[in-house]
Protein backbone atom coordinates (compact mmCIF):
# COMPACT_ATOMS: atom_id res chain seq x y z
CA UNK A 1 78.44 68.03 247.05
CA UNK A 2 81.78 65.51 246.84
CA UNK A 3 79.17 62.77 246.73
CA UNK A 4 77.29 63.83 244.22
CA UNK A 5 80.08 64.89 242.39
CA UNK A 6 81.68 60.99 242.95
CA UNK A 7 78.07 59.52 241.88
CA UNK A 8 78.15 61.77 238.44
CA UNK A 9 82.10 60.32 237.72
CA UNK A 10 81.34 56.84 238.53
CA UNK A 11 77.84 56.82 236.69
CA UNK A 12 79.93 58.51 233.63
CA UNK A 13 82.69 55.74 233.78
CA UNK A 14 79.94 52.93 234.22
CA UNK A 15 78.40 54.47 230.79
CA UNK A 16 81.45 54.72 229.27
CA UNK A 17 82.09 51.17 230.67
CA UNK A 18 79.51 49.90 228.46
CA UNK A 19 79.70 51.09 225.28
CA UNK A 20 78.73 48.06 224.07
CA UNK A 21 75.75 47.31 225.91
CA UNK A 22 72.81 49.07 226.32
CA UNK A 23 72.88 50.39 230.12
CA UNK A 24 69.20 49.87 231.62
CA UNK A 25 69.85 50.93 235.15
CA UNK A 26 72.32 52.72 237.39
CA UNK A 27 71.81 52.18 240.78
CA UNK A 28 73.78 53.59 243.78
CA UNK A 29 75.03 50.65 245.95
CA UNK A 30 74.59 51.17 249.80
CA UNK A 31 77.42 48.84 250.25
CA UNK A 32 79.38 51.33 247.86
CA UNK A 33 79.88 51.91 244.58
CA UNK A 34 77.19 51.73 241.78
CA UNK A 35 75.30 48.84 240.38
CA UNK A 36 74.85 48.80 236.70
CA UNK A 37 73.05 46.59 234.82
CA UNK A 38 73.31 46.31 230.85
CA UNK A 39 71.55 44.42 227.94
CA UNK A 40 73.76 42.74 225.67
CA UNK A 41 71.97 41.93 222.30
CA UNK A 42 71.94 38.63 220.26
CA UNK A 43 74.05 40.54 217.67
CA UNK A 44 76.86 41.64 220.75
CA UNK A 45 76.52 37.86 221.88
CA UNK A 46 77.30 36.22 218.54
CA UNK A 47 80.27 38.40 217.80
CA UNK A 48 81.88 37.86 221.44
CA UNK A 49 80.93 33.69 220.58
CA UNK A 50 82.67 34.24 217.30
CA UNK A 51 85.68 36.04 218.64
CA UNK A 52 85.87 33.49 220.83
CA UNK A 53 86.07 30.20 218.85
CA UNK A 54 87.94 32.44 216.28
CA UNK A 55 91.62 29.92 216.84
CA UNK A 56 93.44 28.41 214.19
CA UNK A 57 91.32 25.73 213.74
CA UNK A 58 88.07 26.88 215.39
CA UNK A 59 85.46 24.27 216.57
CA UNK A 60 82.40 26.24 214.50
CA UNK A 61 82.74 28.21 211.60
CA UNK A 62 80.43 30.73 210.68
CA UNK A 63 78.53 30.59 214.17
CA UNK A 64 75.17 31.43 214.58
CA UNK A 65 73.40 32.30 217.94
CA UNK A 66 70.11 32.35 219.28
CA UNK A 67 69.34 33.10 222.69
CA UNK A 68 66.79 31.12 224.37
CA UNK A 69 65.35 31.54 228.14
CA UNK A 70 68.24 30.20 230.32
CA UNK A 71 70.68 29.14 227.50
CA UNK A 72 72.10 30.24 224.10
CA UNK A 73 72.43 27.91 221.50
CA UNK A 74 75.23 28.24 218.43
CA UNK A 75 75.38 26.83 215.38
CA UNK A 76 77.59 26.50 212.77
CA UNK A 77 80.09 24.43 210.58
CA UNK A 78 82.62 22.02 211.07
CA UNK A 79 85.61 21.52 209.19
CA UNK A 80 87.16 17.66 210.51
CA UNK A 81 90.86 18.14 210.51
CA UNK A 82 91.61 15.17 208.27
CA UNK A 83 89.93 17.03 205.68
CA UNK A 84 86.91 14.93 205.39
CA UNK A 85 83.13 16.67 204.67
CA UNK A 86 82.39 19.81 206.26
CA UNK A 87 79.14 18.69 208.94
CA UNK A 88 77.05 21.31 211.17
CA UNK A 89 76.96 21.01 214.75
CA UNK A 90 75.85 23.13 217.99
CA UNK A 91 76.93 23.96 221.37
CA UNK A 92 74.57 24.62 224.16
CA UNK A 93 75.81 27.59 226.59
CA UNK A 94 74.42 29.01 230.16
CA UNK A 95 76.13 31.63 231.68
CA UNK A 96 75.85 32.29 235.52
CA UNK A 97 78.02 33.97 238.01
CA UNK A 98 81.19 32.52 240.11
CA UNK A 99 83.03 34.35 242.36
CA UNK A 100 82.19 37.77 241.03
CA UNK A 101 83.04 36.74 237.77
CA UNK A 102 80.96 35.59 234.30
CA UNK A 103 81.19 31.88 233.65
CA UNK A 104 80.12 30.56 230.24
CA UNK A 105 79.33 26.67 230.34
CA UNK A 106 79.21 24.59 227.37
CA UNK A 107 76.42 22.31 228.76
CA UNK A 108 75.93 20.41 225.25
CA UNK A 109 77.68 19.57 222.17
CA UNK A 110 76.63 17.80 219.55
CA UNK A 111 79.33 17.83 216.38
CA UNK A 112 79.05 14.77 214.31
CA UNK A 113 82.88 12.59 214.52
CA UNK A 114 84.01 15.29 217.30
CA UNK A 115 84.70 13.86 220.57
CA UNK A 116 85.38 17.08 223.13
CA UNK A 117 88.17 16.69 225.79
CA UNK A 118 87.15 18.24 229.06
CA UNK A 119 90.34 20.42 228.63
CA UNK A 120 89.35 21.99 225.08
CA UNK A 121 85.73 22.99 227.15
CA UNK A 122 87.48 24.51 229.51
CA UNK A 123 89.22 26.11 227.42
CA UNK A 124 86.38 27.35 225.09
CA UNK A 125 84.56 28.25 227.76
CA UNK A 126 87.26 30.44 229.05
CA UNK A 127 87.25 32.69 226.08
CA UNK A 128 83.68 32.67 225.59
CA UNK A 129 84.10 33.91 229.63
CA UNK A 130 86.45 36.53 228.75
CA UNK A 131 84.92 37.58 225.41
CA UNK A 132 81.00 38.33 226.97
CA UNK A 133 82.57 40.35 230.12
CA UNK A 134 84.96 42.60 227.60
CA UNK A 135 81.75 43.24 225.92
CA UNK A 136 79.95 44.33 228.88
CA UNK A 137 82.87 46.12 230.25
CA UNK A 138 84.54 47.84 227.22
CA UNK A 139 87.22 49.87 229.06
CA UNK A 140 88.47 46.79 231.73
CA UNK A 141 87.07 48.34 234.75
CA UNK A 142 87.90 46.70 238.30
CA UNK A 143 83.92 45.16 238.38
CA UNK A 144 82.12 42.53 239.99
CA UNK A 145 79.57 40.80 238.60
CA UNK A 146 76.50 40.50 240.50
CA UNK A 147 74.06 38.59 238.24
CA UNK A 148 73.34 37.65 234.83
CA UNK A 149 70.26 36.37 233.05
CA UNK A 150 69.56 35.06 229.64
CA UNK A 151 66.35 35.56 227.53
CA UNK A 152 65.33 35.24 224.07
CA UNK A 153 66.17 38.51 223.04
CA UNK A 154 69.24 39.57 225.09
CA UNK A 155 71.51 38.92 227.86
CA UNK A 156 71.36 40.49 230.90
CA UNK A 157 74.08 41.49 233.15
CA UNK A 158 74.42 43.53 236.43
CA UNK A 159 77.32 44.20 237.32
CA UNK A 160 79.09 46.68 240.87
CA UNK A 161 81.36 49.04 239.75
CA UNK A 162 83.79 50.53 242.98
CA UNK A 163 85.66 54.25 242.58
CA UNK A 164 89.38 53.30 241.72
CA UNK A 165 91.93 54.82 243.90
């Protein structure tokens, strides 16, 4: 009865975990805990990217995303700090799994007159890290992220949720 009772808490907190993302399985784990695995759409995506690059003087304006097989691809404006003419430009992004953890990876860019320090796509690709995972884990659960997987319509993550003490 106490197990079932645990399994009914945790699958409640994993729902409520996700308000965001459409759950598509809840799994018990035999190792403990439950897996969970939600569907983020292109719409969720695009706001987390936007969020993201949302600084003072952010890289794209007005992003744009499309999810592809593998990769997601965002497009936008650029605005060149010495004020010269506005030009579009993309970044290429994959997302896999490090360590328990989401890692977004800016594999291309290509922003005509910007040159990219390896510091400022770190440091984009931090946020856009932070931004997807708070979007599949709305209420900052203690979670480790098992997999994730990008198609052309959403992306995919599963994540293992453990009973907090």
């Amino acid at each position: 009865m106490k197990t079932r009772l645990l399994i009914l808490l945790l699958a409640t907190v994993a729902l409520a975990a996700c308000r965001r993302a459409e759950v598509t399985n809840i799994e018990r784990n035999p190792e403990g805990g439950l897996d969970v695995s939600a569907s983020l759409s292109e719409a969720d995506i695009n706001a987390a990217i936007a969020d993201a690059l949302a600084i003072e003087n952010p890289l794209l304006r007005d992003p744009q995303v499309d999810l592809q097989n593998g990769q997601i691809v965002v497009t936008g404006s650029h605005e060149p700090r010495n004020g010269g003419e506005t030009v579009s430009g993309s970044l290429t992004i994959t997302l896999s799994v490090e360590n328990g953890a989401l890692l977004a990876q800016i594999t291309q860019a290509d922003i005509q007159g910007v040159d990219l320090s390896d510091e400022r796509i770190a440091n984009i690709n931090q946020r856009i890290s932070e931004r997807l995972t708070t979007r599949a884990n709305r209420e900052n659960r203690a979670v480790t992220v098992q997999s994730v997987n990008v198609t052309d319509s959403a992306v995919e993550v599963t994540f293992n949720m453990q009973p907090q003490s």
